[in-house]
Protein backbone atom coordinates (compact mmCIF):
# COMPACT_ATOMS: atom_id res chain seq x y z
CA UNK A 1 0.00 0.00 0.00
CA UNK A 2 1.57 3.40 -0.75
CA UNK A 3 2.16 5.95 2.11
CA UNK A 4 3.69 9.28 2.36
CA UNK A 5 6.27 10.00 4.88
CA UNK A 6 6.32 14.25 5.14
CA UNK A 7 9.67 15.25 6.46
CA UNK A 8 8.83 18.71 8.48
CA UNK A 9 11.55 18.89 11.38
CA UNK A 10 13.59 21.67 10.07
CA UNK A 11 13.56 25.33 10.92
CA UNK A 12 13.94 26.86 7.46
CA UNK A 13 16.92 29.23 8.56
CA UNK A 14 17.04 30.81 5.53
CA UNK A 15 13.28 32.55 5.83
CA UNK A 16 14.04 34.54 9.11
CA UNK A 17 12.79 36.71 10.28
CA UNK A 18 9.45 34.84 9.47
CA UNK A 19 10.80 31.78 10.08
CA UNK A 20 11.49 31.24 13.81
CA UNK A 21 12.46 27.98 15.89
CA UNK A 22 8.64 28.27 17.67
CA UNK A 23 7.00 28.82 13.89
CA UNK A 24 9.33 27.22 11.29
CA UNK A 25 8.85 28.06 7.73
CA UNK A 26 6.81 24.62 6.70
CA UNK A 27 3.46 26.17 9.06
CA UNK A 28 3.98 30.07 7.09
CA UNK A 29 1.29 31.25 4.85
CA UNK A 30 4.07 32.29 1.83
CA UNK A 31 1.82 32.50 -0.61
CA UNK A 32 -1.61 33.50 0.91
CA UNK A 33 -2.75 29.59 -0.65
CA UNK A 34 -2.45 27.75 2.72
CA UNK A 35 0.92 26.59 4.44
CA UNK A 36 3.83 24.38 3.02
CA UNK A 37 3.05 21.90 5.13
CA UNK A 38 -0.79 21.94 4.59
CA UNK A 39 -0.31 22.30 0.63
CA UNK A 40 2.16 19.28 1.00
CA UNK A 41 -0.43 16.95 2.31
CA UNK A 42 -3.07 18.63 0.17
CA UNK A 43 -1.48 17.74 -3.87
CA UNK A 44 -1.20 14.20 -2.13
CA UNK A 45 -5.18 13.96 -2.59
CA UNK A 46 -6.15 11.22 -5.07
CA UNK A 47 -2.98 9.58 -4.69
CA UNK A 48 -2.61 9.05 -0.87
CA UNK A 49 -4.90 9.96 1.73
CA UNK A 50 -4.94 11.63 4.95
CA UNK A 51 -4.69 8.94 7.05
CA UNK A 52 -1.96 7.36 5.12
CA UNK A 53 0.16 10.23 5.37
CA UNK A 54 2.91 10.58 8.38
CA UNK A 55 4.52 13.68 9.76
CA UNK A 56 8.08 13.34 11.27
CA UNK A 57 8.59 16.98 12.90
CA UNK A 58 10.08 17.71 15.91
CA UNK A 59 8.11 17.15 19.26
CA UNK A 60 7.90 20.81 20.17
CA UNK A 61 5.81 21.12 16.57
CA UNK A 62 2.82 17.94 17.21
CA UNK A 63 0.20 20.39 18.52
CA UNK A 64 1.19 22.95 15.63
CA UNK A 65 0.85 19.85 13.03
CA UNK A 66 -2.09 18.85 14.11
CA UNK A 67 -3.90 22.31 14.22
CA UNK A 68 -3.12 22.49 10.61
CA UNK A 69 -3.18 19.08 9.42
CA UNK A 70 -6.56 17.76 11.40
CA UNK A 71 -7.87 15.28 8.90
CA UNK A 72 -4.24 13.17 9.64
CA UNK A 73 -4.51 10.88 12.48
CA UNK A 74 -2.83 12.06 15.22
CA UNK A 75 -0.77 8.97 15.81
CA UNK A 76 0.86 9.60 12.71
CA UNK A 77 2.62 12.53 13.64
CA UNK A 78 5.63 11.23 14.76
CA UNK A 79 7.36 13.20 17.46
CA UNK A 80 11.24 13.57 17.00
CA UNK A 81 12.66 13.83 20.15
CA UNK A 82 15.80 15.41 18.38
CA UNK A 83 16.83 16.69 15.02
CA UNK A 84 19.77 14.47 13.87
CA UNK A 85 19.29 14.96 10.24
CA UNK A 86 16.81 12.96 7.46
CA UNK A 87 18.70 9.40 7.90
CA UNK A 88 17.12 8.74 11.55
CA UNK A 89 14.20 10.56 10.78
CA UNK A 90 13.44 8.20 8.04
CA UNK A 91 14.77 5.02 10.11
CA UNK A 92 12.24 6.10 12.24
CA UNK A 93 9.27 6.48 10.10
CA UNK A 94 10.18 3.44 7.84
CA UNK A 95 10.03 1.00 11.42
CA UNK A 96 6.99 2.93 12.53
CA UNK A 97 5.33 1.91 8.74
CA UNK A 98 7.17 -1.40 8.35
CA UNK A 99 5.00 -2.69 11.61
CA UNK A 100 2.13 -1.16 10.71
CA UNK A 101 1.99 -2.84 6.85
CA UNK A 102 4.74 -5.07 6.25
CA UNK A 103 3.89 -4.26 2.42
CA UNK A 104 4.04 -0.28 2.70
CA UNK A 105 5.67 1.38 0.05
CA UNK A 106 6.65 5.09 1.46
CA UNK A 107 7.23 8.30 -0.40
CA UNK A 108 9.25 10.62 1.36
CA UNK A 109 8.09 14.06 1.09
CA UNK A 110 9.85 17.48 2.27
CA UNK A 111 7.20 19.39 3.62
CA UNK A 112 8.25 22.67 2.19
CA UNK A 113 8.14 22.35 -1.71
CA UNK A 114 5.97 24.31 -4.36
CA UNK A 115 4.73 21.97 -6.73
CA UNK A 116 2.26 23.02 -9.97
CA UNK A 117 0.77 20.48 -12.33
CA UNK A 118 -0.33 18.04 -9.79
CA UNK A 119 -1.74 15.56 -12.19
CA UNK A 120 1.67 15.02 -13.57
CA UNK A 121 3.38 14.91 -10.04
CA UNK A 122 0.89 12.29 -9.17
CA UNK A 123 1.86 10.34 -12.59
CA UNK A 124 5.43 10.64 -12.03
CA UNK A 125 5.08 9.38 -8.14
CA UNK A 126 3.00 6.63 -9.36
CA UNK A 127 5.95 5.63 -11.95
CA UNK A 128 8.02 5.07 -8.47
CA UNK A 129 6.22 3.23 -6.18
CA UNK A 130 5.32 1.15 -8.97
CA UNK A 131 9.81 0.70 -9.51
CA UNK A 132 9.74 0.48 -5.66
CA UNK A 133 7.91 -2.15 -5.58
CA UNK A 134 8.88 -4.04 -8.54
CA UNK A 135 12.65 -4.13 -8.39
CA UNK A 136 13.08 -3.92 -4.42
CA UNK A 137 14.54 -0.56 -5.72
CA UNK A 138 15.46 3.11 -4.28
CA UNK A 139 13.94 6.00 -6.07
CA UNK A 140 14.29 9.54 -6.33
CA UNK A 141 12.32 12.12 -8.22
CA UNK A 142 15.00 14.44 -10.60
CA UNK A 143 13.73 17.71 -11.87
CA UNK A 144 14.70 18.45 -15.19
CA UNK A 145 16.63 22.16 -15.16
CA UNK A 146 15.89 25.29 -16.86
CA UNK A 147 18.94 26.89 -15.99
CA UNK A 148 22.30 26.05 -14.42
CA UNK A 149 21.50 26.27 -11.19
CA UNK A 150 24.44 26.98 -8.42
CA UNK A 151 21.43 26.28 -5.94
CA UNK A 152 20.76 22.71 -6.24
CA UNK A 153 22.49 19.07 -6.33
CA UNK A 154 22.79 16.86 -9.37
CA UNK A 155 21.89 13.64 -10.29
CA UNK A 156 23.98 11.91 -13.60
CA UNK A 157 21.19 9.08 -15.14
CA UNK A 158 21.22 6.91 -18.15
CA UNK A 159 19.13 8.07 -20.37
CA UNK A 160 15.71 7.04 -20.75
CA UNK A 161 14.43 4.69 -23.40
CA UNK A 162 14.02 7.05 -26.61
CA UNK A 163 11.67 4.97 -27.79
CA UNK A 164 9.37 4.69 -25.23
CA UNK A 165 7.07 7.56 -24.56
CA UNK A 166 5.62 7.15 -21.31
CA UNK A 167 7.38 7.98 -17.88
CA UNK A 168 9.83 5.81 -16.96
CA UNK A 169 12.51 5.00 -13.94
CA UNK A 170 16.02 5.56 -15.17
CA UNK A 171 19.25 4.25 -13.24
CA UNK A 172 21.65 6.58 -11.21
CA UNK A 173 25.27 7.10 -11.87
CA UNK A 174 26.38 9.68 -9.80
CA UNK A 175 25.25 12.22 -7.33
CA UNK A 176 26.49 15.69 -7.88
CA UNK A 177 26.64 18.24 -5.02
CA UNK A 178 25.87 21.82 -5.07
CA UNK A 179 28.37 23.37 -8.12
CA UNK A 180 29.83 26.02 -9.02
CA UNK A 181 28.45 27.94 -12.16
CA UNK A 182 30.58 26.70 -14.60
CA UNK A 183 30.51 23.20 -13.88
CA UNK A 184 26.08 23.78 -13.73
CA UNK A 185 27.09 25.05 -17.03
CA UNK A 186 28.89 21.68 -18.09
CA UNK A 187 25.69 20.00 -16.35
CA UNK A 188 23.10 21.17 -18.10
CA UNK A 189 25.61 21.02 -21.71
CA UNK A 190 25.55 17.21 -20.88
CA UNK A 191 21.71 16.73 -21.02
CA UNK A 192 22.31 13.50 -18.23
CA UNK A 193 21.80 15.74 -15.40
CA UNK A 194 18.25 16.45 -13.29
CA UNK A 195 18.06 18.22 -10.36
CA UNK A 196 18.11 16.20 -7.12
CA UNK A 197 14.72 17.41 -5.15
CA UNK A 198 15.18 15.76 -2.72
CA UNK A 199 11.73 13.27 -3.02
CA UNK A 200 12.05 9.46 -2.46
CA UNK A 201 10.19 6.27 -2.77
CA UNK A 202 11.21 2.89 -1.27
CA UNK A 203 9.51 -0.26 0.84
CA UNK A 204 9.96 0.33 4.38
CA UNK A 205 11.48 -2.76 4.64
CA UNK A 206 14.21 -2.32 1.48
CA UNK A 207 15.26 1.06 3.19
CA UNK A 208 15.65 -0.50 6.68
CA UNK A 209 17.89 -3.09 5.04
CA UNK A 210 19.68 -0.63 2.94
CA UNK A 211 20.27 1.33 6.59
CA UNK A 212 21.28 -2.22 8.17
CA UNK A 213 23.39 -2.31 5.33
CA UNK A 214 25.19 1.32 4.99
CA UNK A 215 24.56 3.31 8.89
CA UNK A 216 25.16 -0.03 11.06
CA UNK A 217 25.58 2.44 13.95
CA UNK A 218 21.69 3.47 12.63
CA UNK A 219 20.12 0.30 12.16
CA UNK A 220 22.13 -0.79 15.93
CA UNK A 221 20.49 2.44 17.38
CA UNK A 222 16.52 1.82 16.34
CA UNK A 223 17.03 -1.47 17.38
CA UNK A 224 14.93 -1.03 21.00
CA UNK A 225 12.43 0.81 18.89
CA UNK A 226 11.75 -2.22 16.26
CA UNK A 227 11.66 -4.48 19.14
CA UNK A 228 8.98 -2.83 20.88
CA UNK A 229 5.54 -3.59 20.83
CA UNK A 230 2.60 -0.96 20.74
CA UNK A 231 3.89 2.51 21.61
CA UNK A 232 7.19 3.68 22.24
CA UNK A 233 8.35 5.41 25.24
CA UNK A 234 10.06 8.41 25.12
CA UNK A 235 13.11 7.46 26.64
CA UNK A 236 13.65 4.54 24.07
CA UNK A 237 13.23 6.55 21.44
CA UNK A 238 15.49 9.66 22.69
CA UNK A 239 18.44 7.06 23.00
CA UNK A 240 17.91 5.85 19.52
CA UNK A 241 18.03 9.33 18.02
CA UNK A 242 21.12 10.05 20.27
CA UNK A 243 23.03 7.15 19.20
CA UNK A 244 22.09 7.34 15.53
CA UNK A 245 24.68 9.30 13.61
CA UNK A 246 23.53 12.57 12.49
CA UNK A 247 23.60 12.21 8.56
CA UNK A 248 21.49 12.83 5.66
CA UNK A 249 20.38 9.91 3.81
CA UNK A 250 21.81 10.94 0.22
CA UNK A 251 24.95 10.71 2.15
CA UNK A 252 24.39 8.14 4.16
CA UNK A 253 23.13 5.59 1.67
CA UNK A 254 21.18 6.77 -1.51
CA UNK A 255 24.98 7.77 -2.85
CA UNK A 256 26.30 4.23 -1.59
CA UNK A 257 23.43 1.85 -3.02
CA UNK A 258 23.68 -0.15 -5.85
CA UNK A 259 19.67 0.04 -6.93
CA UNK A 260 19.12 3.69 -7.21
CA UNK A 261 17.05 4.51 -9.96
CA UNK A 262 15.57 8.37 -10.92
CA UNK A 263 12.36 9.31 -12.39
CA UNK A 264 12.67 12.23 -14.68
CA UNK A 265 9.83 14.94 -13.19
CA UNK A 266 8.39 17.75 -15.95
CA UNK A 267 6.35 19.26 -13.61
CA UNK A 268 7.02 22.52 -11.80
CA UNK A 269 8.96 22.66 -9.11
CA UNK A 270 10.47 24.95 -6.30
CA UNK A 271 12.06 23.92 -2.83
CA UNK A 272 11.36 27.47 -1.76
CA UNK A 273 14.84 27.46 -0.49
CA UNK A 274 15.19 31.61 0.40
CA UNK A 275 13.38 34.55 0.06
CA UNK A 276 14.51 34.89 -3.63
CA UNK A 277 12.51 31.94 -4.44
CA UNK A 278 9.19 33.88 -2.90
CA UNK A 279 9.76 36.44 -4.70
CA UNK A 280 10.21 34.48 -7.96
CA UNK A 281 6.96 32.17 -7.53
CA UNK A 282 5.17 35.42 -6.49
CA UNK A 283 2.69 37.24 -8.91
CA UNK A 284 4.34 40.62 -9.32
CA UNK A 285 2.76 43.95 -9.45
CA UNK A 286 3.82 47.51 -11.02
CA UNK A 287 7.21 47.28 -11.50
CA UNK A 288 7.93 44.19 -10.53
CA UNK A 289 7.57 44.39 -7.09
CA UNK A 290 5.63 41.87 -4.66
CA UNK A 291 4.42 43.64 -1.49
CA UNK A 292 2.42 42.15 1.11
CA UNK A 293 1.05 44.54 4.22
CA UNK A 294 1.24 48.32 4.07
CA UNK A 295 3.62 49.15 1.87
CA UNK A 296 4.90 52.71 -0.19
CA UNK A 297 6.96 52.29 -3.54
CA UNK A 298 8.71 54.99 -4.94
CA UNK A 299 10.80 54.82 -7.46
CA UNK A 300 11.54 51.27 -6.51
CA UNK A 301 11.52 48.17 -8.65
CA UNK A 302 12.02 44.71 -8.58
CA UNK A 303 11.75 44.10 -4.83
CA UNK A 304 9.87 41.37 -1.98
CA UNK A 305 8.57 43.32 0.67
CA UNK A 306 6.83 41.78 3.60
CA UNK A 307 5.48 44.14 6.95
CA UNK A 308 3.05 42.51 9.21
CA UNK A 309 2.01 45.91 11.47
CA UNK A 310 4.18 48.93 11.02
CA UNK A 311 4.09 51.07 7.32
CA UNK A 312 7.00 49.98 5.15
CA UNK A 313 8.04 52.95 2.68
CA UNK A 314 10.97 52.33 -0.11
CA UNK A 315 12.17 55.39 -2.12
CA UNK A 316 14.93 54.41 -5.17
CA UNK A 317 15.27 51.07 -3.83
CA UNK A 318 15.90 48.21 -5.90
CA UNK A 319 16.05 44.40 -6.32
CA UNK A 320 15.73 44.21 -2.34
CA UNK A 321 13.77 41.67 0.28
CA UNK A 322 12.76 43.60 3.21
CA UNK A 323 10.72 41.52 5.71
CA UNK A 324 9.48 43.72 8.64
CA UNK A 325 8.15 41.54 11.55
CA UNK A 326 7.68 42.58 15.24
CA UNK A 327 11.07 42.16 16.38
CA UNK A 328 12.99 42.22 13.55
CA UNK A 329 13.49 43.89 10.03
CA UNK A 330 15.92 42.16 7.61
CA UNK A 331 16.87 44.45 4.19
CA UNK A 332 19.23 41.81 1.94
CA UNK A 333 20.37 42.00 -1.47
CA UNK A 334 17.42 39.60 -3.46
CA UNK A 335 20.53 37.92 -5.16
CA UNK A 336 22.27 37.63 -1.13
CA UNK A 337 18.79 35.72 -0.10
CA UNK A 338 21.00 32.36 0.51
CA UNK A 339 23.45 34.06 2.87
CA UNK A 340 20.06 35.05 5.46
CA UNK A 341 21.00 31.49 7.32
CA UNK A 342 24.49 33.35 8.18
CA UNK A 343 22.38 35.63 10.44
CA UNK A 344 21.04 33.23 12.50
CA UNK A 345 24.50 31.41 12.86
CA UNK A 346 25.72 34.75 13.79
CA UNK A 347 22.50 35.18 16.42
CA UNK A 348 22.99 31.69 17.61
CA UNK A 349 26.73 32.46 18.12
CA UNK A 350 26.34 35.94 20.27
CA UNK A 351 23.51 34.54 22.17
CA UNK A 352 20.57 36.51 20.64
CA UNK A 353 18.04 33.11 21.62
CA UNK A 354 15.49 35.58 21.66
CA UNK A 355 15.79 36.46 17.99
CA UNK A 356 15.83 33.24 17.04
């Protein structure tokens, strides 16, 4: 049976100041269409249901998730105890599933993309479980690029069948990290690359043996939590997250696996990574601008600007984000957008908690 495994832990560091530890970026409004998190579960309609969908966030989030999720069963919000990265996340989701349905076949879903053209998501999804289940495989969902990104990882694939028309799983030769611009360039030149989005689509039980198999200190750390029947106490399952090595799992084993395949997605895609990627997805209005509160352009062009109380006025300003929120105003270069995680290093490192 499929399932959907919604990965929504993270603190989105690059969206402060509206992102903040106590209201991360997956529960924000960013489009005025319902939040991330909500949209997320939402495409999933006609495909997989509420009450097949699970939510790994982090325990101080469960009565947040379920205020804006209420047609998922609460028991499938799964409470980390930690953050430790998406490898023990999805160790523990895949043993939560695996003794639930022995048979599930889980899609692993960030809970903070932008997807359009649902009907061909849904097509392309349904192309991997089906080479989930069939070959005992890993899968991954590639984006095919419009530009050279600098943004985004790569993933190398044989080519697909030329003759065949229809959507179809290709194998994985290499995964590419984050590159420079030239070698994006050489990327996109080669016509083998997709954009790695960071989707996958495995059994529970093939990605518990692939764990087993490639993060032994892993697979040894949810060991107390497979063994234990009905619910699992919170002590159990803080020791497992503290002994499990804090890795992603493209590091940890979708680069080390031998069955990796990649289904090519032409649907549209964002990760909504910064506040450059709002303001891209955004509808924008006289001179390119997207404003959102009470706002005064003049002679300004090409800029995001977010105020939630106070009047927000721009004179010969251009190409700028400025986010006003009650505590905090950030003014950043739209092009700089990537570099707004810095500042919260830099707040985490001077001990401005409160900020934070």
């Amino acid at each position: 049976m499929k399932y959907a495994v919604i990965m929504a832990g993270g603190i989105g560091t690059r969206f402060w100041p509206a992102s903040r530890k106590e209201h991360p970026k997956q529960f924000l409004d960013v489009f005025g269409d319902g939040t991330l998190i909500q949209n997320t579960v939402a495409r999933l309609q006609g495909l997989v249901p509420p009450e097949r969908c699970l939510i790994v966030t982090h325990e101080r989030y469960v009565e947040k998730t379920q205020k804006q999720l209420p047609a998922v069963p609460e028991e499938n919000i799964l409470a980390e105890p930690i953050s430790r990265n998406t490898a023990p996340c999805i160790a523990y989701a895949a043993t939560t599933l695996a003794k639930r349905d022995p048979e599930a076949t889980m899609a692993v879903l960030p809970a903070d993309h932008v997807i359009g053209n649902v009907e061909q998501y849904h097509k392309t999804l349904d192309v991997a479980f089906e080479t989930a289940r069939e070959r005992n495989a890993l899968v991954t969902i590639g984006i095919e690029p419009t530009h050279p990104s600098t943004g985004y990882g790569y993933i190398q694939y044989d080519g697909a069948d030329e003759e065949e028309t229809e959507l179809q799983a290709c194998p994985v030769q290499t995964f590419a990290e984050k590159p420079d611009q030239s070698t994006a360039e050489r990327f996109i030149d080669a016509g083998d690359f997709l954009w790695n989005s960071g989707m996958f689509i495995w059994r529970a039980d093939t990605i518990l043996d692939q764990i087993e198999t490639h993060l032994p200190d892993a697979h040894e750390a949810f060991a107390p939590v497979r063994e234990t029947d009905g619910e699992i106490d919170a002590e159990t399952l803080t020791k497992a997250f503290q002994n499990s090595p804090r890795i992603s799992i493209d590091y940890g084993v979708m680069e080390q696996a031998d069955t990796v395949y990649v289904v090519p997605g032409a649907f549209n895609w964002n990760d909504v990574g910064d506040w450059r990627a709002v303001y891209d997805l955004s509808e924008k209005g006289e001179h390119g601008n997207v404003i959102e509160g009470d706002v005064i352009m003049q002679d300004s062009s090409r800029c995001l600007v977010q105020t939630e109380e106070r009047l927000v006025v721009l004179v010969g300003i251009n190409d700028q984000v400025v986010v006003d929120t009650d505590d905090a105003v950030l003014v950043c270069d739209r092009e700089s957008a990537q570099q707004v995680k810095q500042v919260v290093e830099y707040l985490h490192a001077h001990q401005f908690e409160e900020y934070v």
